[in-house]
Protein backbone atom coordinates (compact mmCIF):
# COMPACT_ATOMS: atom_id res chain seq x y z
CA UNK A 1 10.53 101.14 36.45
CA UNK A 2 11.28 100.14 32.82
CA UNK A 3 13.81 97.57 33.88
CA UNK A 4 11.32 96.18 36.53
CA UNK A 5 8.63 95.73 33.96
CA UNK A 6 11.23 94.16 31.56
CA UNK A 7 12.02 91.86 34.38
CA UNK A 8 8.27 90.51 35.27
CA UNK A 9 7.61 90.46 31.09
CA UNK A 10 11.03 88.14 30.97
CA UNK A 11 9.80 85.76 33.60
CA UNK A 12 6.30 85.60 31.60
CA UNK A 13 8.01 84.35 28.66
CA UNK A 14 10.63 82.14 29.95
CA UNK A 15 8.33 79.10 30.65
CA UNK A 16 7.23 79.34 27.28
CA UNK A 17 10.25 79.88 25.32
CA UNK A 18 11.40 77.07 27.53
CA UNK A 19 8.73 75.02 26.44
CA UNK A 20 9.02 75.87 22.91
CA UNK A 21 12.25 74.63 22.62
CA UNK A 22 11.78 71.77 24.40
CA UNK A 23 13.00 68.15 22.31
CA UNK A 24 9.78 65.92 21.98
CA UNK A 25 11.61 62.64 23.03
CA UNK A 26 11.30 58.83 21.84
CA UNK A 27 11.59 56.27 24.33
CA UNK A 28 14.27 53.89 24.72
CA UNK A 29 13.10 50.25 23.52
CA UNK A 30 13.33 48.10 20.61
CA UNK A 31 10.01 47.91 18.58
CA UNK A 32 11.10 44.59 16.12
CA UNK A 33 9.40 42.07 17.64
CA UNK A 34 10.03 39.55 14.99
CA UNK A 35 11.62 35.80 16.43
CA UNK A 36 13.40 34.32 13.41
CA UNK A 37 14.43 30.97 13.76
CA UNK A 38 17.92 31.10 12.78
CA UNK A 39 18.33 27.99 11.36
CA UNK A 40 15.22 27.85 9.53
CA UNK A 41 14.61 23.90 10.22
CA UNK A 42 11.19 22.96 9.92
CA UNK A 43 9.68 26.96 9.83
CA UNK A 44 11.02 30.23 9.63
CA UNK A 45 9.76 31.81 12.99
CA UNK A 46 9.13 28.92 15.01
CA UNK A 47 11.48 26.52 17.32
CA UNK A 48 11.11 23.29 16.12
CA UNK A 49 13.49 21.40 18.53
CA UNK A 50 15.84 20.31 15.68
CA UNK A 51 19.47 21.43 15.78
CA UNK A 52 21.57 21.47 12.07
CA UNK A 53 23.58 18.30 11.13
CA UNK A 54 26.75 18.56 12.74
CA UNK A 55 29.39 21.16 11.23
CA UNK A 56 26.08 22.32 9.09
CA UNK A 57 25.28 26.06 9.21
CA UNK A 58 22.77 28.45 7.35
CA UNK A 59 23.22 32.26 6.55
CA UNK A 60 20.16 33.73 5.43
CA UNK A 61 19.41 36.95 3.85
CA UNK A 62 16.04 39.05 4.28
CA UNK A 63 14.39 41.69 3.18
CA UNK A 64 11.12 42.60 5.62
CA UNK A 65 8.44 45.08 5.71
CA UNK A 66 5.86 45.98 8.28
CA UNK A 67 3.08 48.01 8.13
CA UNK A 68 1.65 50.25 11.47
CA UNK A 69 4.21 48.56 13.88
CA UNK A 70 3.67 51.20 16.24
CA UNK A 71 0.22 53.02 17.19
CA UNK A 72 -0.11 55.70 20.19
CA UNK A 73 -3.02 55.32 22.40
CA UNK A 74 -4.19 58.01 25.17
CA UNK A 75 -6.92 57.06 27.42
CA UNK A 76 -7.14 54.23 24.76
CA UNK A 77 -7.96 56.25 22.33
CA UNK A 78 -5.63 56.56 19.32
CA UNK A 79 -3.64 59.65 19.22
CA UNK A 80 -1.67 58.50 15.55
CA UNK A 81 0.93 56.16 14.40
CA UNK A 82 4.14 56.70 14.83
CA UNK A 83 5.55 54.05 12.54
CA UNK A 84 3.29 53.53 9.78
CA UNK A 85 5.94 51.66 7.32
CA UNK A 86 9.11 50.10 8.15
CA UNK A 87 11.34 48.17 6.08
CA UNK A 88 14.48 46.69 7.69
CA UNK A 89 17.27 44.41 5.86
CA UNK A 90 18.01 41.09 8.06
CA UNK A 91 21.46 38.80 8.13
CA UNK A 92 21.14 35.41 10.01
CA UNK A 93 23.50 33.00 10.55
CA UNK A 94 23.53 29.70 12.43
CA UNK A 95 26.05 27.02 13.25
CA UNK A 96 26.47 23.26 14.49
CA UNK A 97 30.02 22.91 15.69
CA UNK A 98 28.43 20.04 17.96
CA UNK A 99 25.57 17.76 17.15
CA UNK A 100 23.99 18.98 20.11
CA UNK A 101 24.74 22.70 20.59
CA UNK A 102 24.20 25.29 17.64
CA UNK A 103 25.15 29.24 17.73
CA UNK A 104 22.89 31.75 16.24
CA UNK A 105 23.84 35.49 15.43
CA UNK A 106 20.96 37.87 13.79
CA UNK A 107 21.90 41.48 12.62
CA UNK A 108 19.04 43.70 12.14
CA UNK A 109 19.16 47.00 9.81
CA UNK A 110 15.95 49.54 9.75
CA UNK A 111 16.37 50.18 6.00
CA UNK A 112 13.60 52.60 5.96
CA UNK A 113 10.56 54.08 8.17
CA UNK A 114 7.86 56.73 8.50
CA UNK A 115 4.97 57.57 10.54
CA UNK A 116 3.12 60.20 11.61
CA UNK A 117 4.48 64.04 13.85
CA UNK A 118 3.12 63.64 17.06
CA UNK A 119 5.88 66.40 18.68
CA UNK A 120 2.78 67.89 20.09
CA UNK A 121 2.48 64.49 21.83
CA UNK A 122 5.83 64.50 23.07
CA UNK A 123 7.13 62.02 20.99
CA UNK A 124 9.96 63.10 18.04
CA UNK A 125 9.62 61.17 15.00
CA UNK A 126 11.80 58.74 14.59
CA UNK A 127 15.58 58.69 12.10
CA UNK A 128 14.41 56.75 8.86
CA UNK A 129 17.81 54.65 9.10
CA UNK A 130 19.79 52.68 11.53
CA UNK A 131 21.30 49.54 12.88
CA UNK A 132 18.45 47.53 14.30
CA UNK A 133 18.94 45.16 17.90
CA UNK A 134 22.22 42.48 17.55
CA UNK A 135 21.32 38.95 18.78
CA UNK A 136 23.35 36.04 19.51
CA UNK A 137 21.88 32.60 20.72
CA UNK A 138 23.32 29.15 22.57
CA UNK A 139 20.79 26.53 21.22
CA UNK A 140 20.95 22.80 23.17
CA UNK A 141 19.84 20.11 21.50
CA UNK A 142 18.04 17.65 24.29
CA UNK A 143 16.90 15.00 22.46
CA UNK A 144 16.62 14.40 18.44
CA UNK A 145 13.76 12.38 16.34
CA UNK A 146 16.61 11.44 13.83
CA UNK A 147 18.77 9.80 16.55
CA UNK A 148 15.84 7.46 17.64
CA UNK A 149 14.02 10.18 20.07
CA UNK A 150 10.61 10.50 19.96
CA UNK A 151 10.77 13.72 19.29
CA UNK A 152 12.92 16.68 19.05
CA UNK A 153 13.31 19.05 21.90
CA UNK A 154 16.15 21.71 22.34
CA UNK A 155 16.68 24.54 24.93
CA UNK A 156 18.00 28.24 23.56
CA UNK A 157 18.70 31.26 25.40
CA UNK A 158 19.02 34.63 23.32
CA UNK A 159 20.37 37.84 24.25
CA UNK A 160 20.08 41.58 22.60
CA UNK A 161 22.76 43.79 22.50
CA UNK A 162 21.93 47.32 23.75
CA UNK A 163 23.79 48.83 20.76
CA UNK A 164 21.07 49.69 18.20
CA UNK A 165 19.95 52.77 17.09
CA UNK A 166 17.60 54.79 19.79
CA UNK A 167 16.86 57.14 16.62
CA UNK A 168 14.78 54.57 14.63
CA UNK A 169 13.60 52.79 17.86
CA UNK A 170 15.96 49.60 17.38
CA UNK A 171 17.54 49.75 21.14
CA UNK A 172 16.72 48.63 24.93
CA UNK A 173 18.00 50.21 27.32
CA UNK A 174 19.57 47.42 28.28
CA UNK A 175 20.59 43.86 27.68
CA UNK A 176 17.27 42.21 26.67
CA UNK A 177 17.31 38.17 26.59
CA UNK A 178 15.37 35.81 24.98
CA UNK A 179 14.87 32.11 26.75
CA UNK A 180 12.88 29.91 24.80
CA UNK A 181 12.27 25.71 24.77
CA UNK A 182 10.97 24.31 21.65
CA UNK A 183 9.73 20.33 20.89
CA UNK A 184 8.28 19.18 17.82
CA UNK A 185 7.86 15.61 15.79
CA UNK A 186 8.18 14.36 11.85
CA UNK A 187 4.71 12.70 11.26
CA UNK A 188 5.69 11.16 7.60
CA UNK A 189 5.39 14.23 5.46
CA UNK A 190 4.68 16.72 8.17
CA UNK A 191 6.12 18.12 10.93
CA UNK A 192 4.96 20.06 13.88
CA UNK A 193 5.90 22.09 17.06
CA UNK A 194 5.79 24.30 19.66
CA UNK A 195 8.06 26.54 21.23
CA UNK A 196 7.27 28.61 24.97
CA UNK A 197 9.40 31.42 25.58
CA UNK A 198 10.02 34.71 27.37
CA UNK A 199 10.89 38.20 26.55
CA UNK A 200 12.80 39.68 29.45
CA UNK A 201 13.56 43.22 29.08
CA UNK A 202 13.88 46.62 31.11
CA UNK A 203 10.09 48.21 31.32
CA UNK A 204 9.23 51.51 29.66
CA UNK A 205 6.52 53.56 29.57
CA UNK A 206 5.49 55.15 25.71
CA UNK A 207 2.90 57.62 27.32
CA UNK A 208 2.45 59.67 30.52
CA UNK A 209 -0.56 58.80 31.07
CA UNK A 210 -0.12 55.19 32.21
CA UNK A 211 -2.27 53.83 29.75
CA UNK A 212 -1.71 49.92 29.47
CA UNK A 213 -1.49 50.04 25.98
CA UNK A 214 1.19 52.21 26.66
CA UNK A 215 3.72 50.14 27.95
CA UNK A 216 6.47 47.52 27.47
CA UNK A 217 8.03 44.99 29.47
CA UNK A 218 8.58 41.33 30.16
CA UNK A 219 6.12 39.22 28.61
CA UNK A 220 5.96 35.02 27.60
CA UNK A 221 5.47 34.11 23.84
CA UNK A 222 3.96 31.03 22.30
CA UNK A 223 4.41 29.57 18.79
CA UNK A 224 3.21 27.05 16.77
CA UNK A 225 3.79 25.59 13.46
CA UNK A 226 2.75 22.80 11.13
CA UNK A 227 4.80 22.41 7.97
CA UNK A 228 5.96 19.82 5.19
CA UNK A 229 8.94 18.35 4.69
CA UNK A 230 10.85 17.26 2.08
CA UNK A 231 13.47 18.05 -0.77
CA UNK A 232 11.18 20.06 -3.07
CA UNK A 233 7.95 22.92 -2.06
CA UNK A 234 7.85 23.36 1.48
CA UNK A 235 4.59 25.07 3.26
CA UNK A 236 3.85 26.23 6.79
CA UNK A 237 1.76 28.14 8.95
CA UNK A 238 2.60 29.36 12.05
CA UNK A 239 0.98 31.43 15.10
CA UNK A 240 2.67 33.70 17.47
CA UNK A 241 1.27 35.30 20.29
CA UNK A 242 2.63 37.09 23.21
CA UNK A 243 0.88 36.85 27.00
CA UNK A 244 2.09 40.21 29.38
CA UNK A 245 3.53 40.03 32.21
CA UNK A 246 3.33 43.54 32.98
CA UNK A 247 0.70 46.28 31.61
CA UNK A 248 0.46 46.20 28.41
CA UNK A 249 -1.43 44.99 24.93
CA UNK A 250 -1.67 41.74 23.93
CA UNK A 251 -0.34 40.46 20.28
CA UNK A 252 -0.84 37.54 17.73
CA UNK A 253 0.19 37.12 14.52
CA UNK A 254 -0.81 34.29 11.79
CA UNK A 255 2.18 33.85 9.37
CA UNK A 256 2.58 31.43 6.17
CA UNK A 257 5.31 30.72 4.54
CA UNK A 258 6.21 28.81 1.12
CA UNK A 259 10.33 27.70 0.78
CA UNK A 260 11.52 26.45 -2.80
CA UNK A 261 15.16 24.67 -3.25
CA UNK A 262 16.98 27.07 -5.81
CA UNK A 263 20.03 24.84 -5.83
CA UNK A 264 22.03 21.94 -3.83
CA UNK A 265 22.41 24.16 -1.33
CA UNK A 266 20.21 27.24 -1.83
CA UNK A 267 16.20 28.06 -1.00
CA UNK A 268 14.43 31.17 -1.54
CA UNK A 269 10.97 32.16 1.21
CA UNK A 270 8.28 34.18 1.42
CA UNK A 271 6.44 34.76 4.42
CA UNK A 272 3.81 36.67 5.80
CA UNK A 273 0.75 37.82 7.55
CA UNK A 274 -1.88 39.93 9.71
CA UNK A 275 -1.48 40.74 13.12
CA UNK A 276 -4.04 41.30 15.61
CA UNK A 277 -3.46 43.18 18.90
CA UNK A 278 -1.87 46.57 20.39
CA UNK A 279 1.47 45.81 21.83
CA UNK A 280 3.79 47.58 20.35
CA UNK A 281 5.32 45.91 17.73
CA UNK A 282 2.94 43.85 16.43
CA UNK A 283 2.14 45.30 12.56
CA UNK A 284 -1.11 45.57 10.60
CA UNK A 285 0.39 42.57 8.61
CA UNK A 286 4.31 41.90 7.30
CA UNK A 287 6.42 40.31 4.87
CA UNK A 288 9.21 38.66 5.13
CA UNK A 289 11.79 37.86 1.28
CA UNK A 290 14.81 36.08 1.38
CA UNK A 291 17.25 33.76 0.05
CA UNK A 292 19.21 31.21 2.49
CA UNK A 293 22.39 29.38 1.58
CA UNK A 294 24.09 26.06 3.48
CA UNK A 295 21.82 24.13 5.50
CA UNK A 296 19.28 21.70 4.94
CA UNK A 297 17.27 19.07 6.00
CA UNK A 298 18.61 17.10 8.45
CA UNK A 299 19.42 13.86 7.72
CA UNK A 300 16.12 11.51 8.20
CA UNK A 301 17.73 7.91 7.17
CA UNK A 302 17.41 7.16 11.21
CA UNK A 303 13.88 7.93 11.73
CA UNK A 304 11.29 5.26 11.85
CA UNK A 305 8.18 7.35 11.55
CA UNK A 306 5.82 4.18 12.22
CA UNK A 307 7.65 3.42 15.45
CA UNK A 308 8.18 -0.50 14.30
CA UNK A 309 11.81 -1.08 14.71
CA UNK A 310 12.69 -0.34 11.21
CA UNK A 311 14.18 3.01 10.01
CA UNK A 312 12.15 4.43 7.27
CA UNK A 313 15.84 3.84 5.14
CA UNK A 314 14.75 0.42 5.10
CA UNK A 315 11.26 0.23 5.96
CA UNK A 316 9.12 -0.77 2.92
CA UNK A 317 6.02 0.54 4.51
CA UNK A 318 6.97 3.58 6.68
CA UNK A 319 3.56 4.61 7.55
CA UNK A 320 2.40 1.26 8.50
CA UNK A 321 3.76 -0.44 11.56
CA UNK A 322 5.14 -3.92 10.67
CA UNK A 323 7.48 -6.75 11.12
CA UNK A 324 11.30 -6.60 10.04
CA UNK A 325 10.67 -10.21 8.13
CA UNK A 326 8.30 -8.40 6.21
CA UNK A 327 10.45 -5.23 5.15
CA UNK A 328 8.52 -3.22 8.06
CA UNK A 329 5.35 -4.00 5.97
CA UNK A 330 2.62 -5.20 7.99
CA UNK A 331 1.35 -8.92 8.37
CA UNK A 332 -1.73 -8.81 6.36
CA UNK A 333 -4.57 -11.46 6.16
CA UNK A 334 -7.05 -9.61 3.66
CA UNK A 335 -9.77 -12.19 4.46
CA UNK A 336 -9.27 -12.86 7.96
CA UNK A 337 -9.22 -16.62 7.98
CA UNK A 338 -5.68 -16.81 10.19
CA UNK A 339 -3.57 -17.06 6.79
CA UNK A 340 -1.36 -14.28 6.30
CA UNK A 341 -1.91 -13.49 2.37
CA UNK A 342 1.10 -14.40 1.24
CA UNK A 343 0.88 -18.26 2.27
CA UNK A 344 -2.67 -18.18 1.68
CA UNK A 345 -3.70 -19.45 -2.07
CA UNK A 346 -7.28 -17.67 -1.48
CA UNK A 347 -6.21 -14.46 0.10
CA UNK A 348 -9.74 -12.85 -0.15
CA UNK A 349 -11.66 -15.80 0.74
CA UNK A 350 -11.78 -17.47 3.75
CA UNK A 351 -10.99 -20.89 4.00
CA UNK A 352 -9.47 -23.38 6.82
CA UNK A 353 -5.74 -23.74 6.94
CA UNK A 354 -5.78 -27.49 5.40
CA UNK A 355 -7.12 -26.21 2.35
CA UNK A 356 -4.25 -23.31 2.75
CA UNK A 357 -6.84 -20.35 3.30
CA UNK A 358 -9.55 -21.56 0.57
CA UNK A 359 -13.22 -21.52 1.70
CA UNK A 360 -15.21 -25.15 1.67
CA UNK A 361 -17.59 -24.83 -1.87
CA UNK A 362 -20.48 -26.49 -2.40
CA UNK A 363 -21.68 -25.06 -6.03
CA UNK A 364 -24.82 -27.24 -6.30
CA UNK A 365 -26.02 -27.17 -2.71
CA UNK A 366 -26.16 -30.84 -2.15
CA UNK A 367 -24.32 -31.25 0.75
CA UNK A 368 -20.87 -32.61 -1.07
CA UNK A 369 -17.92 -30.44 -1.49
CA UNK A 370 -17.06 -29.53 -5.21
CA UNK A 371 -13.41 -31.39 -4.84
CA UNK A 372 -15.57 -34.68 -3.83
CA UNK A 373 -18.72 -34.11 -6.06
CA UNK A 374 -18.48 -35.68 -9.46
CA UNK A 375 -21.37 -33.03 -10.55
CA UNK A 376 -20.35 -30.30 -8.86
CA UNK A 377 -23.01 -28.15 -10.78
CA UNK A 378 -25.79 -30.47 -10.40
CA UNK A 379 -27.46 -31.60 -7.41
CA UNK A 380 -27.09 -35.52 -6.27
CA UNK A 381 -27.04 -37.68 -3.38
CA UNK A 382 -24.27 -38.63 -1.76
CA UNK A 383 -24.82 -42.28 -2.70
CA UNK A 384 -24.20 -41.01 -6.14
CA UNK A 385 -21.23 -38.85 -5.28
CA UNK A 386 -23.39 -35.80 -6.01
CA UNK A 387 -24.67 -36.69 -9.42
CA UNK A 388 -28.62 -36.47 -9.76
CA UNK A 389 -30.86 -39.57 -10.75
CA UNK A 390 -31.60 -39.35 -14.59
CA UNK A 391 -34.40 -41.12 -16.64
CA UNK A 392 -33.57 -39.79 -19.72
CA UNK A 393 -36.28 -41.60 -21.62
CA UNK A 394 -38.67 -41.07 -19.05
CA UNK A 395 -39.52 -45.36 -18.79
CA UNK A 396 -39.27 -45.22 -14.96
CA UNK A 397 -36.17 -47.03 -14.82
CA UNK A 398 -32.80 -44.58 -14.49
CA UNK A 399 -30.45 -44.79 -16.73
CA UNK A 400 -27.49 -46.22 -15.26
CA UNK A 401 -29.99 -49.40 -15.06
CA UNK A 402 -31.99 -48.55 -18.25
């Protein structure tokens, strides 16, 4: 009798011992969701289409922290965040070993993280440390601005390694890959672009419940970006955004960015920004620190920017579409009397072309042309070649007969 009730008590408890010791378990995905461009021409997160010079390459160092990557929703209503802070360590590197094809590596660290228990939800909280996602990319260059394109346009296809750390949330579960095209244009001092891409990735569900914030899979991803160019201060802004292709939230992100030269060869950069939307991935806002060596700005000698036949090397006016006689300046006839100003001895006032662009004057008003009237401030007749009649001594008679 005792054993028998010992028995039935045993199978009472077991479910709940069972349950008690249960693991809560973290899905299998990579939350970065970061796109760095590796080469850092033109902006830091956005394809621009431009390749580095040939036999140029860039390694880049970053610091980066995000803040709520990675909220739990149930029945979309939030259940707690799982990552509240994260702070990963980033090592980029990019290489031309043809003018047209450049190779891209990325190695991700999670440095640091923390976020909320939610065991009870079934999810274990995640290892503070651990090697993020490797990348590697093939980059084509299709056409180039600086070779007499007009425009730049390239074709990349990335690929993640599944060898990150499941612990901090920094691993697919299998090879994800990253196909992207990117075009953009030099418009004097500025330069802007667009990229379309694709996230392609196994799917994986965060919650039980189905919920479509809940979710991850293959999605498409926009960018844009608008930045200046040149040797010294550099400024951009860009916007990100990511479109589903399976259930799941929705993200954008506005980041700016300042770069400043720190040497021949050497920039620092600071970037950051909010984000707006529930995927996964997508923070409250993050910042991005880091110093990038090698590199630069691609050679622009080649471009003409006005689209006049002269490269802005030579081009006295590269804004302003003109002739190669003229420097690439353009022909300009200030008063618009068919004289270009330079041949005309009255460029801002019209006049025929046999009095080489100076207008026909008439000071007095009396019909006779000041190089023909012998008065030209005093009205005449033309019998008098423009001088008035006098009478002086008021007798009558005028004075060339008094």
């Amino acid at each position: 009798m005792l054993i028998h009730r010992l028995v039935v008590l045993g199978a009472l408890l077991a479910p709940a011992v069972v349950l008690a010791q249960t693991p809560a378990i973290l899905p299998v995905f990579a939350l970065q969701r970061l796109g760095a461009d590796t080469s850092g021409l033109g902006s830091l997160v956005v394809g621009t289409g431009e390749l580095l010079p040939a036999g140029g390459f860039r390694l880049s160092l970053a610091g980066h922290y995000e803040k709520n990557p990675l909220v739990v929703y149930s029945d979309g209503a939030r259940v707690g965040t799982l990552v509240s802070d994260r702070a990963l360590a980033h090592l980029f590197l990019a290489w031309t070993p043809l003018r047209w094809l450049e190779l891209d590596a990325h190695l991700p660290l999670v440095a640091w993280q923390r976020g909320a228990d939610l065991s009870a939800q079934g999810f274990g909280a995640p290892a503070r440390t651990g090697l993020g996602t490797p990348s590697a990319a093939v980059r084509v260059g299709l056409f180039a601005q600086r070779r007499e394109a007009p425009l730049d346009l390239s074709l990349e296809l990335g690929v993640g390694l599944p060898v990150g750390s499941v612990e901090t949330l920094s691993r697919d579960a299998t090879f994800r890959f990253t196909p992207r095209v990117a075009l953009g244009r030099r418009f004097g001092s500025l330069r802007a672009a667009l990229e379309l891409g694709a996230l392609l990735r196994p799917a994986t569900v965060l919650y039980e419940d189905f919920n479509i914030e809940e979710q991850l899979g293959n999605e498409l991803r926009l960018g844009a970006v608008l930045a200046t160019t040149g040797q010294g201060l550099r400024a951009e802004l860009n916007v990100r955004g990511a479109l589903p292709l399976t259930p799941q939230g929705r993200s954008l992100e506005l980041l700016a960015g300042l770069r400043l030269p720190a040497g021949e060869s050497t920039e620092l950069y600071l970037l950051g920004g909010p984000g707006f939307g529930n995927a996964p991935g997508t923070p409250l806002f993050r910042v991005l620190l880091g110093v990038a060596f090698g590199g630069a700005e691609p050679d622009t000698s080649r471009l003409d920017d006005d689209g006049d036949g002269v490269i802005n090397r030579d081009d006295a006016c590269p804004r302003e579409p003109g002739s190669a006689e003229l420097k690439g300046c353009p022909v300009r006839d200030s008063d618009g009397d068919g004289l270009e100003d330079g041949k005309d001895k009255c460029p801002l006032e019209a006049g025929p072309a046999a009095r080489q662009g100076c207008p026909v004057k008439d000071t007095d008003g009396d019909g006779l042309e000041d190089d023909k009237d012998k008065c030209p401030r005093e009205a005449g007749p033309a019998a008098r070649q423009g001088c008035p009649v006098k009478d002086t001594d008021g007798d009558g008679v005028v004075d060339e007969r008094d």
